[in-house]
PDB file of N, CA and C in Angstrom:
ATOM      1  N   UNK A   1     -34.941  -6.999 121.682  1.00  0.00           N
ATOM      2  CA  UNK A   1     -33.763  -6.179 121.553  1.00  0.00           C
ATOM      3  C   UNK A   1     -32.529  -7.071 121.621  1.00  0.00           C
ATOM      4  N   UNK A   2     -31.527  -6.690 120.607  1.00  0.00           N
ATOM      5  CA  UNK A   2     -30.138  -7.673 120.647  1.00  0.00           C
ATOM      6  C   UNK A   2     -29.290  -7.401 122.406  1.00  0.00           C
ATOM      7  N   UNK A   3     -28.736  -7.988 121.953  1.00  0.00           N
ATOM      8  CA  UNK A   3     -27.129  -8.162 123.416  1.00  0.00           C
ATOM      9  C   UNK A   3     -26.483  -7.351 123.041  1.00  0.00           C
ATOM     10  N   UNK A   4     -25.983  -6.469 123.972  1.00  0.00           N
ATOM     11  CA  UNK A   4     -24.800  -5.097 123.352  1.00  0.00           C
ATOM     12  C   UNK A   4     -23.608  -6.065 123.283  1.00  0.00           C
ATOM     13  N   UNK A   5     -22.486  -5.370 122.652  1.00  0.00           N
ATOM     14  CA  UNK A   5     -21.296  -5.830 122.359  1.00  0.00           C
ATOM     15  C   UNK A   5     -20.917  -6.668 123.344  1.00  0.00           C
ATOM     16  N   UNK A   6     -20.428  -7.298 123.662  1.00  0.00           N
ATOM     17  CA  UNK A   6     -19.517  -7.760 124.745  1.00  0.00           C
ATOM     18  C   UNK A   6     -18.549  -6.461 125.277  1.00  0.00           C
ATOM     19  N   UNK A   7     -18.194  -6.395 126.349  1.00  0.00           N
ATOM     20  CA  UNK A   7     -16.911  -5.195 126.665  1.00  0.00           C
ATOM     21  C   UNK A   7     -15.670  -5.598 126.171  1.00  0.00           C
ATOM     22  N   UNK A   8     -14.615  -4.857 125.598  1.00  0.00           N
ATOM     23  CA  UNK A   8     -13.300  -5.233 125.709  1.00  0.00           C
ATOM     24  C   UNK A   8     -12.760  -6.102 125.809  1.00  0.00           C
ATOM     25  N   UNK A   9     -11.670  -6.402 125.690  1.00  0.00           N
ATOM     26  CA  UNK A   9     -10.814  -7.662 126.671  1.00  0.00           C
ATOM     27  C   UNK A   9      -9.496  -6.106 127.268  1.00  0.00           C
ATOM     28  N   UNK A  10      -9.259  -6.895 128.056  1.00  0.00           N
ATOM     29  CA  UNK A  10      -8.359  -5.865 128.705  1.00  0.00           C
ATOM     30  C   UNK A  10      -6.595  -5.387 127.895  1.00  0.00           C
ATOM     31  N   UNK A  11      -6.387  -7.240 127.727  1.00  0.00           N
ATOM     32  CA  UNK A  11      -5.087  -7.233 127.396  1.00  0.00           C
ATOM     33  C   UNK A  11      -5.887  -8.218 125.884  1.00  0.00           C
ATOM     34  N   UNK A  12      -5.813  -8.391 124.707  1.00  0.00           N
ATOM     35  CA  UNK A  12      -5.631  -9.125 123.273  1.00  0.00           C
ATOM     36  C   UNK A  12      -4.028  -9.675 122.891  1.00  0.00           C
ATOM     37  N   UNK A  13      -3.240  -8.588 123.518  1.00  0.00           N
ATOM     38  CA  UNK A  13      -1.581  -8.968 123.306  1.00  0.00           C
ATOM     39  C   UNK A  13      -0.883  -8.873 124.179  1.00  0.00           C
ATOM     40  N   UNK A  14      -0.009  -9.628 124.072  1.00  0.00           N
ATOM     41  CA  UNK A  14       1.234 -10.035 125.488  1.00  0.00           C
ATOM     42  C   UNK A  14       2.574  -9.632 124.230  1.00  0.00           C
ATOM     43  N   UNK A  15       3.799  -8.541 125.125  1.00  0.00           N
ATOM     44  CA  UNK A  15       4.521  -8.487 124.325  1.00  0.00           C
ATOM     45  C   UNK A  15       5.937  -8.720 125.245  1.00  0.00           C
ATOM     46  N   UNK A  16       6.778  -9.548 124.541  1.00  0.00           N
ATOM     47  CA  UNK A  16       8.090  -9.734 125.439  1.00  0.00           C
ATOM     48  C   UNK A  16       9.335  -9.106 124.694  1.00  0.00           C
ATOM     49  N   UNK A  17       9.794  -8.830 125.227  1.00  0.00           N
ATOM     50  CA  UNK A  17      11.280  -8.808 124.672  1.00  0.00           C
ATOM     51  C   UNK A  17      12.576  -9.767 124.928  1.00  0.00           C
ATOM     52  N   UNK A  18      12.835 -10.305 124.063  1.00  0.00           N
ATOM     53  CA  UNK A  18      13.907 -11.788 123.526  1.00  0.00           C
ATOM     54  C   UNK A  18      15.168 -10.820 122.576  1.00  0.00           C
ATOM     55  N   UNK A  19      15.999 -10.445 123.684  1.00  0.00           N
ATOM     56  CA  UNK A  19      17.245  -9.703 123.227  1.00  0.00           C
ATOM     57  C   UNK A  19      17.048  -8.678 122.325  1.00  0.00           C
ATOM     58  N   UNK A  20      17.049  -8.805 120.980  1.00  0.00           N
ATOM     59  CA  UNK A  20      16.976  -7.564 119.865  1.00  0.00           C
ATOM     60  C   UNK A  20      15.765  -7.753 119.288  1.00  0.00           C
ATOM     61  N   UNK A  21      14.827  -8.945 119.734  1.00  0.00           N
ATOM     62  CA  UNK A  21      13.939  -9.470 119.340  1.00  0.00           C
ATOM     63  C   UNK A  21      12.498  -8.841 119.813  1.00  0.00           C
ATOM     64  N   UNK A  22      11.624  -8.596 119.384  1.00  0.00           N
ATOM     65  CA  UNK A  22       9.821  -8.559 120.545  1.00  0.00           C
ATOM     66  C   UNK A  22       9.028  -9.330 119.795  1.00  0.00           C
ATOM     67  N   UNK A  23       8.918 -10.023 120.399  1.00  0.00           N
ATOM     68  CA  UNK A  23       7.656 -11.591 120.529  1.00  0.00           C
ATOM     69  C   UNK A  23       6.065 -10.487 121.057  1.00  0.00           C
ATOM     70  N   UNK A  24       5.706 -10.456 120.042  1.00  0.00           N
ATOM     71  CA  UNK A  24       3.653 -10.629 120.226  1.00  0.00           C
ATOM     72  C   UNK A  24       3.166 -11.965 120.091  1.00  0.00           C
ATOM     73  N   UNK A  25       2.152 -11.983 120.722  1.00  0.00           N
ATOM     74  CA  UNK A  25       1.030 -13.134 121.043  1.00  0.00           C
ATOM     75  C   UNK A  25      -0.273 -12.572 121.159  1.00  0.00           C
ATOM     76  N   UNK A  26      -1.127 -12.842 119.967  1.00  0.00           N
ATOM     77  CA  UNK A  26      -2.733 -12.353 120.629  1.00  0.00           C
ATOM     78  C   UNK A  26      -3.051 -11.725 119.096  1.00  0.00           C
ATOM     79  N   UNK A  27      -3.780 -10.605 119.079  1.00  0.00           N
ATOM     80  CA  UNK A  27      -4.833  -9.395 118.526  1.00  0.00           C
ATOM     81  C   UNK A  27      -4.362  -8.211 118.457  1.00  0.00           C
ATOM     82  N   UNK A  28      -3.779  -7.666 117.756  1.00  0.00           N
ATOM     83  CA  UNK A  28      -3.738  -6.253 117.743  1.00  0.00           C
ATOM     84  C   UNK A  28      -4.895  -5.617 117.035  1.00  0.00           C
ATOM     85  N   UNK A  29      -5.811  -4.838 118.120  1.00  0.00           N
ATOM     86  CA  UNK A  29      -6.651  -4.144 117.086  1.00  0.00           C
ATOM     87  C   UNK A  29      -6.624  -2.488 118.021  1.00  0.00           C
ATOM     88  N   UNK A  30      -7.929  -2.008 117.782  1.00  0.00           N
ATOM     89  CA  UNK A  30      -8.478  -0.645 118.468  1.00  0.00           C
ATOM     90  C   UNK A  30      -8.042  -0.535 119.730  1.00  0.00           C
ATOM     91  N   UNK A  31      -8.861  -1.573 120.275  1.00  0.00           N
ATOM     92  CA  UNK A  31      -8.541  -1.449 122.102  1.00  0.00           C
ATOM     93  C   UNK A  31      -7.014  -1.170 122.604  1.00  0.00           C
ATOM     94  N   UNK A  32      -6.068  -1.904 121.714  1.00  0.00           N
ATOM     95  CA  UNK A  32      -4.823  -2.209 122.468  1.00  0.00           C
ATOM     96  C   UNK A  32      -3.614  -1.597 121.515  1.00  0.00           C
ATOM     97  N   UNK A  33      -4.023  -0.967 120.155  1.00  0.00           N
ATOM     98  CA  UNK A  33      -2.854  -0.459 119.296  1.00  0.00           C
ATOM     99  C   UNK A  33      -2.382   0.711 119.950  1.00  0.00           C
ATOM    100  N   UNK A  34      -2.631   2.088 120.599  1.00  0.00           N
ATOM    101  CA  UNK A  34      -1.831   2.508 120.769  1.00  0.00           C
ATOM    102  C   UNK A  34      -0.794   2.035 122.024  1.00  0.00           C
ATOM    103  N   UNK A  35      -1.289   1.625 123.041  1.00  0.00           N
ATOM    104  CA  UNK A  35      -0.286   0.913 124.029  1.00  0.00           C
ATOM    105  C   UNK A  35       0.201  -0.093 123.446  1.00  0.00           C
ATOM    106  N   UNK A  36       0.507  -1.190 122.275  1.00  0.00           N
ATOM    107  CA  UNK A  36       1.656  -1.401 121.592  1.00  0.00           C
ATOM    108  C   UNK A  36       2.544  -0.664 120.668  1.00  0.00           C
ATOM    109  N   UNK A  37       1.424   0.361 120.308  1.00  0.00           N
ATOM    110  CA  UNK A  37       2.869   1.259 119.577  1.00  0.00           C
ATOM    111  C   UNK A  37       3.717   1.560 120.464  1.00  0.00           C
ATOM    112  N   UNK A  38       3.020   2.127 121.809  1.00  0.00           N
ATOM    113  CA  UNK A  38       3.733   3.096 122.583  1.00  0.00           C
ATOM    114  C   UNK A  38       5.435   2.276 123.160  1.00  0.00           C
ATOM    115  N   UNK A  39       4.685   1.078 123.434  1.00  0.00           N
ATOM    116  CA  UNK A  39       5.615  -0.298 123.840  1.00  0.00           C
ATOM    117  C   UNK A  39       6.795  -0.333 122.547  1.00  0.00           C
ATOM    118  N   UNK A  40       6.434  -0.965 121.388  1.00  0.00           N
ATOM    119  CA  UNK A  40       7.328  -1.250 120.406  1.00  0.00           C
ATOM    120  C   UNK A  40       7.692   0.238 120.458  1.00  0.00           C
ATOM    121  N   UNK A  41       7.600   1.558 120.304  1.00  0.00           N
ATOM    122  CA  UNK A  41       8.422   2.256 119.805  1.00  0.00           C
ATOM    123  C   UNK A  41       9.586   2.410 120.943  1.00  0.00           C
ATOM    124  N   UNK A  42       8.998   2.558 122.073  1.00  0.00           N
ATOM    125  CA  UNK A  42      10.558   2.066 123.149  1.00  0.00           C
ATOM    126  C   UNK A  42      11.307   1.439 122.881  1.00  0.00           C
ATOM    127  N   UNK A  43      10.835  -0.206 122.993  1.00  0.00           N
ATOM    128  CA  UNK A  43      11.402  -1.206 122.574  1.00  0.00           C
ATOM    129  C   UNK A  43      12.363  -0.721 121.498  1.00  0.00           C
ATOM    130  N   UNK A  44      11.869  -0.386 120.114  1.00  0.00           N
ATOM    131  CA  UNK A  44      13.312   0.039 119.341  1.00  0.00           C
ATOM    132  C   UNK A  44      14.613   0.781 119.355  1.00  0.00           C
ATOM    133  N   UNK A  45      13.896   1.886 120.482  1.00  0.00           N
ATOM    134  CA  UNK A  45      14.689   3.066 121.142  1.00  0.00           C
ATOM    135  C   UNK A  45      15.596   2.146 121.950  1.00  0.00           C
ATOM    136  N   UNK A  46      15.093   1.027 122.353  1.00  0.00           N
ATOM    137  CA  UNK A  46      16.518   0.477 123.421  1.00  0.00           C
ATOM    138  C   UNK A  46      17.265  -0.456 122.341  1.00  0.00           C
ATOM    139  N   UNK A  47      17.022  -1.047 121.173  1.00  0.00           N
ATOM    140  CA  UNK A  47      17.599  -1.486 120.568  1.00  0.00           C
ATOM    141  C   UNK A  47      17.104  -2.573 119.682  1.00  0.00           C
ATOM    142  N   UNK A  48      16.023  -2.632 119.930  1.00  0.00           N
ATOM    143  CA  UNK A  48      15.292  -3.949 119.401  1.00  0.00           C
ATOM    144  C   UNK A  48      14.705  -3.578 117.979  1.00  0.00           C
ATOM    145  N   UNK A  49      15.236  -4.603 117.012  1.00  0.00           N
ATOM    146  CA  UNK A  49      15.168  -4.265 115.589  1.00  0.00           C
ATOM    147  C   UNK A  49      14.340  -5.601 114.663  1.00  0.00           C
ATOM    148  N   UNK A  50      13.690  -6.664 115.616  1.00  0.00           N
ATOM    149  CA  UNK A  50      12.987  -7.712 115.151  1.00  0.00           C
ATOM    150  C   UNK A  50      11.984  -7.776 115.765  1.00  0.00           C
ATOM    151  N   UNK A  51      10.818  -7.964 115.209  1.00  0.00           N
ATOM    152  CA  UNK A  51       9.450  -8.122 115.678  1.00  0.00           C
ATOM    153  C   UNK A  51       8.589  -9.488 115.146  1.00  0.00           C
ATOM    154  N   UNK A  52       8.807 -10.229 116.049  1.00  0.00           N
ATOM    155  CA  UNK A  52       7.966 -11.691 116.121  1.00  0.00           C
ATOM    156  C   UNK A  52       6.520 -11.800 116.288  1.00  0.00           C
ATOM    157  N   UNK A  53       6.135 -11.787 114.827  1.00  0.00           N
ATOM    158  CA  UNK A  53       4.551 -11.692 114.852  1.00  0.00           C
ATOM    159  C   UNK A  53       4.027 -13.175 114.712  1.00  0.00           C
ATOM    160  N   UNK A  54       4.567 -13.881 114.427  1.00  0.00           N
ATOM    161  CA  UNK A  54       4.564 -14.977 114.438  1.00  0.00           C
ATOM    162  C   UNK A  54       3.288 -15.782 114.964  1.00  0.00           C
ATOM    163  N   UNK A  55       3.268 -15.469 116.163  1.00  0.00           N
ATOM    164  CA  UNK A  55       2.275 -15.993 117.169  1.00  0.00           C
ATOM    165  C   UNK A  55       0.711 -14.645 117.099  1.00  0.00           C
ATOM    166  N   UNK A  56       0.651 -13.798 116.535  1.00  0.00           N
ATOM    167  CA  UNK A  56      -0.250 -12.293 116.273  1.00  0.00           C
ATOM    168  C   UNK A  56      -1.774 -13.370 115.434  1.00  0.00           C
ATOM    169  N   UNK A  57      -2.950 -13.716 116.069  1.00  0.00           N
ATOM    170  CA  UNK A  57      -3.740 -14.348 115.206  1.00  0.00           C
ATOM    171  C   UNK A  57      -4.802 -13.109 114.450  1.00  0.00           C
ATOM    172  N   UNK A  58      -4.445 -11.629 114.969  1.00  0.00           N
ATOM    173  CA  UNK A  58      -5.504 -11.015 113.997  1.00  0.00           C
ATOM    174  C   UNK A  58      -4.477  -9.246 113.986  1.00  0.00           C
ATOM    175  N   UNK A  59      -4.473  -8.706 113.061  1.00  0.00           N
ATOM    176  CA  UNK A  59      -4.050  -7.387 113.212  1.00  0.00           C
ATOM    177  C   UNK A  59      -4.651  -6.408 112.241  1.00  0.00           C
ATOM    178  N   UNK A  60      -5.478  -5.690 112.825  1.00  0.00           N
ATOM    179  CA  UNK A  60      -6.419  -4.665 112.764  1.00  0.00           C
ATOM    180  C   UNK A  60      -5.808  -3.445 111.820  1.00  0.00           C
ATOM    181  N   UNK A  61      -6.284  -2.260 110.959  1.00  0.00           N
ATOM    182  CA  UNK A  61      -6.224  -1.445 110.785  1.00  0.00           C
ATOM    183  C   UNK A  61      -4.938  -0.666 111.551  1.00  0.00           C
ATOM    184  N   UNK A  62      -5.608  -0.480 113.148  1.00  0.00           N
ATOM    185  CA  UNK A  62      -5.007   0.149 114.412  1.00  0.00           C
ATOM    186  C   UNK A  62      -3.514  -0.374 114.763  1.00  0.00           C
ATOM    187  N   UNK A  63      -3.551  -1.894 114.356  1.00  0.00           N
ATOM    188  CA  UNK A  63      -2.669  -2.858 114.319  1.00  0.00           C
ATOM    189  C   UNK A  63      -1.177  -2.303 113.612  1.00  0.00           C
ATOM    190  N   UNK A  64      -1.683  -2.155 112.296  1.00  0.00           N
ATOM    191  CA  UNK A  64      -0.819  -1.888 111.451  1.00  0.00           C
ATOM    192  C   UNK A  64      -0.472  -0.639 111.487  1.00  0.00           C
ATOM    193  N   UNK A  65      -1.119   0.214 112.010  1.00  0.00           N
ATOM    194  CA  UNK A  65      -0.532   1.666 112.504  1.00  0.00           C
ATOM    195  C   UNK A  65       0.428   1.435 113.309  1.00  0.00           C
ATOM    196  N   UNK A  66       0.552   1.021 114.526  1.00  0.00           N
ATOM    197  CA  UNK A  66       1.309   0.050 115.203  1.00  0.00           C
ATOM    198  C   UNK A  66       2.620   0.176 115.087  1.00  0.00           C
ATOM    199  N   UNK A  67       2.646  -1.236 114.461  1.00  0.00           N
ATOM    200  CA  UNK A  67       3.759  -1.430 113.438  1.00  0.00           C
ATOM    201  C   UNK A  67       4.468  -0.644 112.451  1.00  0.00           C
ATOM    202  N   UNK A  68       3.568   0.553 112.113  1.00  0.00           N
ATOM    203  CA  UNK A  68       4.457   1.311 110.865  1.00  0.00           C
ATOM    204  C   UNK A  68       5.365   2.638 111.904  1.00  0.00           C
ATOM    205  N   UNK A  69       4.568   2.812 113.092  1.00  0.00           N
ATOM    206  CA  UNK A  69       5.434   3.789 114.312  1.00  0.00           C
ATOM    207  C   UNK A  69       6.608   2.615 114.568  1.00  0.00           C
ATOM    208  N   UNK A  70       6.580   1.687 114.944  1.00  0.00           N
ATOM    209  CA  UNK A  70       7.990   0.810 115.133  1.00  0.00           C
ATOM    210  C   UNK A  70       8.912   1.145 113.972  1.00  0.00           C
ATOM    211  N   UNK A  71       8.510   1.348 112.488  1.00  0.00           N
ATOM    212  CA  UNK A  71       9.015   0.914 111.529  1.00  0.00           C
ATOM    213  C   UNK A  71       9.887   2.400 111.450  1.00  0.00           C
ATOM    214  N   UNK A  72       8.901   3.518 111.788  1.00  0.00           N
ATOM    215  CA  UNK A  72       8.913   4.743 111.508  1.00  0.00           C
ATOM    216  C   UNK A  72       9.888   5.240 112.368  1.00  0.00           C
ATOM    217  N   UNK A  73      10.150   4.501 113.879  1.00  0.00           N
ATOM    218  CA  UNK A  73      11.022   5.194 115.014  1.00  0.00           C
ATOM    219  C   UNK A  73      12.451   4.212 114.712  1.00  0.00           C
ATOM    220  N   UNK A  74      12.544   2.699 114.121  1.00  0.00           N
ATOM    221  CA  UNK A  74      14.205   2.787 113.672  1.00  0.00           C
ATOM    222  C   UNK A  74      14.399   3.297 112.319  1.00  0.00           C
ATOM    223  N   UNK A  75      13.486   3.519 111.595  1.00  0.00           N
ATOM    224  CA  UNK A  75      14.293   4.124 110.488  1.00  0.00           C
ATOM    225  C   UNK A  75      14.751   5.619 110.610  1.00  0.00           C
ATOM    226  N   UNK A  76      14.193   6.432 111.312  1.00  0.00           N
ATOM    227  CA  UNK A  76      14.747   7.340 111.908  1.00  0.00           C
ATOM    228  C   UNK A  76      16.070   7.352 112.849  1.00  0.00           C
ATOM    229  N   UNK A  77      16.555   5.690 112.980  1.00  0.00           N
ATOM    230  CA  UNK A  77      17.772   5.826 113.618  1.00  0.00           C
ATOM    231  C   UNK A  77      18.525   5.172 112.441  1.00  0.00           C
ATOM    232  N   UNK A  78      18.111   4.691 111.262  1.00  0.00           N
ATOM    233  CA  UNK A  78      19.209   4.663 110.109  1.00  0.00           C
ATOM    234  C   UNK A  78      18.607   3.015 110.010  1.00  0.00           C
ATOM    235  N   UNK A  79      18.317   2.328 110.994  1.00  0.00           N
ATOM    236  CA  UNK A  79      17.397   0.977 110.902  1.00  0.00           C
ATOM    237  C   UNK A  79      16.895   0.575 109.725  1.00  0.00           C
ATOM    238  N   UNK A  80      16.207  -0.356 109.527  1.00  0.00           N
ATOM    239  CA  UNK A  80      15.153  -1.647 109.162  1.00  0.00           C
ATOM    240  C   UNK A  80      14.461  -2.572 109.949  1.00  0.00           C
ATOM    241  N   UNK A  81      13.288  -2.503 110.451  1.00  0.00           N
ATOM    242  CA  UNK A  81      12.472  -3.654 111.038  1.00  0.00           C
ATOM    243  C   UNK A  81      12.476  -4.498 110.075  1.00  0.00           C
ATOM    244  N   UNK A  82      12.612  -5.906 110.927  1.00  0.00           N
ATOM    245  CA  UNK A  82      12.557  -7.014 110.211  1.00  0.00           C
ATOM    246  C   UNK A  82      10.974  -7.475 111.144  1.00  0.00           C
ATOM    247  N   UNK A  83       9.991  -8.071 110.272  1.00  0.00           N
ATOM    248  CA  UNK A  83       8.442  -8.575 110.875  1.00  0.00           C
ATOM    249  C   UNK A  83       9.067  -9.803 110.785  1.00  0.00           C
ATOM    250  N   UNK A  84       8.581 -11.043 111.398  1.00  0.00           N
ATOM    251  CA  UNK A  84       8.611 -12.228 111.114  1.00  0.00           C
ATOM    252  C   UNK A  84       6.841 -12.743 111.294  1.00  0.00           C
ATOM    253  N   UNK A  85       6.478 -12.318 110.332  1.00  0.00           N
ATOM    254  CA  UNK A  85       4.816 -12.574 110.499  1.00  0.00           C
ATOM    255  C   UNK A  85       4.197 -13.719 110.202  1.00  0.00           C
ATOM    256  N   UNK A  86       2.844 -14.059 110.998  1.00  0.00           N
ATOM    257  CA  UNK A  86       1.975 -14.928 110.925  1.00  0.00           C
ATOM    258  C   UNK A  86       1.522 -14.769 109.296  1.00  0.00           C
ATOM    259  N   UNK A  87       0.646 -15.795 108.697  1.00  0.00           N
ATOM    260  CA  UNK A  87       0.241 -16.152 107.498  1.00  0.00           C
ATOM    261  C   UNK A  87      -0.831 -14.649 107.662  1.00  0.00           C
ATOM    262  N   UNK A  88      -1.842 -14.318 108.685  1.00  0.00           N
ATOM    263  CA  UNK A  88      -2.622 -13.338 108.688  1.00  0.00           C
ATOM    264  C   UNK A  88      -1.873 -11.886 108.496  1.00  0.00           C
ATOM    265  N   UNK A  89      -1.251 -11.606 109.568  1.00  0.00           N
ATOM    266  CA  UNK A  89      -0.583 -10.989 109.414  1.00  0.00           C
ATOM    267  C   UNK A  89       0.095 -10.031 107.902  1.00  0.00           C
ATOM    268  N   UNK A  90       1.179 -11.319 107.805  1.00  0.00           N
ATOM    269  CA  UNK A  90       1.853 -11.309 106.381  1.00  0.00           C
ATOM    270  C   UNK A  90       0.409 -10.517 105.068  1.00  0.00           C
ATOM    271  N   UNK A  91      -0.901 -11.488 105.364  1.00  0.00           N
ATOM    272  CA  UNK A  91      -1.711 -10.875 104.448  1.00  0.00           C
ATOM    273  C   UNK A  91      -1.928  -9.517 104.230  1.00  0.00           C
ATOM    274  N   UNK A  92      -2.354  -9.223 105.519  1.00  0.00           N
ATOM    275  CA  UNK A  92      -2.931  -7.902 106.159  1.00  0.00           C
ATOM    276  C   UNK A  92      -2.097  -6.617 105.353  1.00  0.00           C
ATOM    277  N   UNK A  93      -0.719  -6.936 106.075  1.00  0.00           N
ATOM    278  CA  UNK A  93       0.432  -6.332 105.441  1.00  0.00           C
ATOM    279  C   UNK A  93       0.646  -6.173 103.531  1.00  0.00           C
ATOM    280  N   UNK A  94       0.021  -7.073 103.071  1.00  0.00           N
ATOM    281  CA  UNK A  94      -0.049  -7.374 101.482  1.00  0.00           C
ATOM    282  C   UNK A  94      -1.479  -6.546 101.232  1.00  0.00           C
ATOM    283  N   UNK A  95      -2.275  -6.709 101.884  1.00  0.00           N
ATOM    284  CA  UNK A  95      -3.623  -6.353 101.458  1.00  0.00           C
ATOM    285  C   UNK A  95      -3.376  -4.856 101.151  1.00  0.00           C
ATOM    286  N   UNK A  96      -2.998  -3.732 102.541  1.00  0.00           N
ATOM    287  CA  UNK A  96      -2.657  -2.992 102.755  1.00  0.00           C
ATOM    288  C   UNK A  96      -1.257  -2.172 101.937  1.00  0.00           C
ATOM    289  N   UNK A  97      -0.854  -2.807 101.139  1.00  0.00           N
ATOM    290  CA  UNK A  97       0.619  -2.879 100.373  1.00  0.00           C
ATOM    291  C   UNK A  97       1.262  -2.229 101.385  1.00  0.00           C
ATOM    292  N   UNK A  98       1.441  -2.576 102.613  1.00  0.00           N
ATOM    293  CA  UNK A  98       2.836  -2.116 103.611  1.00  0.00           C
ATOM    294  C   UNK A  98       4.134  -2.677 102.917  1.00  0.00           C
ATOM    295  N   UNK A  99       3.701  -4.088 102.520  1.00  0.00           N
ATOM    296  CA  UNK A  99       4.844  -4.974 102.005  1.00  0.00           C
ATOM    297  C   UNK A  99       5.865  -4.086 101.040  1.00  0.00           C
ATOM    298  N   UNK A 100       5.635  -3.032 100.593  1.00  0.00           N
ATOM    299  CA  UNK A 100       6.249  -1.921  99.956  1.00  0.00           C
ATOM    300  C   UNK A 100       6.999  -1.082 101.136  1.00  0.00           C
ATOM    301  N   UNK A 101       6.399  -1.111 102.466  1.00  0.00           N
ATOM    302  CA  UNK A 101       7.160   0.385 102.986  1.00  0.00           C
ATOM    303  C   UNK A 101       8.268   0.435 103.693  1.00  0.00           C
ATOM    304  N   UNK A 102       8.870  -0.227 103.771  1.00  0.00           N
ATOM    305  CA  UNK A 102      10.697  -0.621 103.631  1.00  0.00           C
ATOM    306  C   UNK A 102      10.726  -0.989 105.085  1.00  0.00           C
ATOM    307  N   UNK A 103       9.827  -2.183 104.786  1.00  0.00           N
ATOM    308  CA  UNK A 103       9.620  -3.456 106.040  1.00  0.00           C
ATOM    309  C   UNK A 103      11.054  -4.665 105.504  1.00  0.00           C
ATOM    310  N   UNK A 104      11.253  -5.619 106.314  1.00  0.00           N
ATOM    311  CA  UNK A 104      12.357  -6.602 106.311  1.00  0.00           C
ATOM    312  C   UNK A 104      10.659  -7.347 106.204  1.00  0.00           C
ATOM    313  N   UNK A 105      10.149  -8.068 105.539  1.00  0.00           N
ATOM    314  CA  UNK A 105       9.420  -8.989 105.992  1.00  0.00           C
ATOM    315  C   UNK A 105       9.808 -10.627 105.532  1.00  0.00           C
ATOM    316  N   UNK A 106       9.274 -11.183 106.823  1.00  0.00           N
ATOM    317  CA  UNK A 106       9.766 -12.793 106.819  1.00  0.00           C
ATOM    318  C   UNK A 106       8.473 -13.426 106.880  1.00  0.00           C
ATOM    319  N   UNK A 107       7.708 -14.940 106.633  1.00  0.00           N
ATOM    320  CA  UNK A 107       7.301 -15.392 106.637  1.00  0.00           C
ATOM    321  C   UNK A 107       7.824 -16.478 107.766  1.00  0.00           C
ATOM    322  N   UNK A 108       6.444 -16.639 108.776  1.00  0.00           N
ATOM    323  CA  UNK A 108       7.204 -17.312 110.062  1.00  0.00           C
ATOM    324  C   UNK A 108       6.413 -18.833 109.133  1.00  0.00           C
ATOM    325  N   UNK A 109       7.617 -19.745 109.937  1.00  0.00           N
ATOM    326  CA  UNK A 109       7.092 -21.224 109.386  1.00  0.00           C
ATOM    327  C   UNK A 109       6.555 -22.019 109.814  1.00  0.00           C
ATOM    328  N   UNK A 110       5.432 -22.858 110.181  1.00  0.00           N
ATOM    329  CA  UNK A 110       4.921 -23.423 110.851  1.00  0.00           C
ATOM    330  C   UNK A 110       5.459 -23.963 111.837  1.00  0.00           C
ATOM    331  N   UNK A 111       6.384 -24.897 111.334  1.00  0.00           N
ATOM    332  CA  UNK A 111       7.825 -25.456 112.229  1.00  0.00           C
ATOM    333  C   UNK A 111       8.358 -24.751 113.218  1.00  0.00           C
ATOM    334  N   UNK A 112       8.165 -23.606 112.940  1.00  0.00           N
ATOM    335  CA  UNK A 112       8.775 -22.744 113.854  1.00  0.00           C
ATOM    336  C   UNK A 112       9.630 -21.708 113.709  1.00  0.00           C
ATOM    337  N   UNK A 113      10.214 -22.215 112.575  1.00  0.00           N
ATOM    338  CA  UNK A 113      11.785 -21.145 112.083  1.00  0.00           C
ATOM    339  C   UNK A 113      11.102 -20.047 110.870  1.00  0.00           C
ATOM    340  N   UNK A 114      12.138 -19.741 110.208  1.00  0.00           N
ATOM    341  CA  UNK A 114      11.732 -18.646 109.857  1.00  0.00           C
ATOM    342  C   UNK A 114      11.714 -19.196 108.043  1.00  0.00           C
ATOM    343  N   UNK A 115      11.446 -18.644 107.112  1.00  0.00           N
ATOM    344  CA  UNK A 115      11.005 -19.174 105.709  1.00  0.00           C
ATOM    345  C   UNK A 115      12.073 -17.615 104.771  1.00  0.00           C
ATOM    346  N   UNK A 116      12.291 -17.944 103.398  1.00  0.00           N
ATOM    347  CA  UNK A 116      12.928 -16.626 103.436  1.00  0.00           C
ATOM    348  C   UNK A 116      12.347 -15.062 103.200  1.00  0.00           C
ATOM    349  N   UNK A 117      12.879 -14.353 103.631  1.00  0.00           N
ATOM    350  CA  UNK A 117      12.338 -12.798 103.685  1.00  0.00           C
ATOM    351  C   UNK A 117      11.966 -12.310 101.775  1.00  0.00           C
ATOM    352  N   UNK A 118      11.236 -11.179 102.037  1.00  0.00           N
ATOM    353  CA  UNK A 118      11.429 -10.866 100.061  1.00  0.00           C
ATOM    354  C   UNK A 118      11.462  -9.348 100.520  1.00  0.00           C
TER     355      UNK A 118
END
């Protein structure tokens, strides 16, 4: 008989807030998307209109639900999220044609800075 799944991880993402900015680090998938929506959609409610995916090494289905409630709670205040996404990320978002749903998206640069938005 195989090995059952492994359990969970508790936390996949760490999320900060950097002024108007929120920095992810990690996985967004099943386990942990709605407690980052729940997070980022605050986060926008207090003012934060950039999301640093930058450092994000996988984002799930659940993931990108996520992200489209961030997208969904400032444009309801007249907003634009700007993503600054990882190369995965950025895909995910393309695969999915989000890259259409009136995202700011940036390409983060290896270097560090940012590459230009389309």
């Amino acid at each position: 008989m195989s090995e059952p799944f492994p359990p969970p991880q508790a936390e996949l993402c760490s999320v900060r807030r950097e002024r108007q900015a929120v920095r992810l680090r990690g996985d967004i998938d099943l386990v942990n998307a709605a407690e980052i929506a729940d997070r980022l959609v605050a986060e926008v409610e207090a003012g934060a209109w950039h999301l640093d995916l930058s450092e994000v090494d996988y984002c799930g289905v659940a993931g990108l639900r996520a992200l489209l409630a961030a997208c969904d709670a400032l444009r309801a205040r007249g907003g634009t999220l700007r993503l600054t996404c990882s190369p995965s990320v950025l895909r995910a978002l393309e695969i999915c044609e989000l890259n259409r749903a009136g995202l700011e998206l940036v390409a983060a640069d290896p270097a560090g800075g940012e590459e230009a938005g389309w």
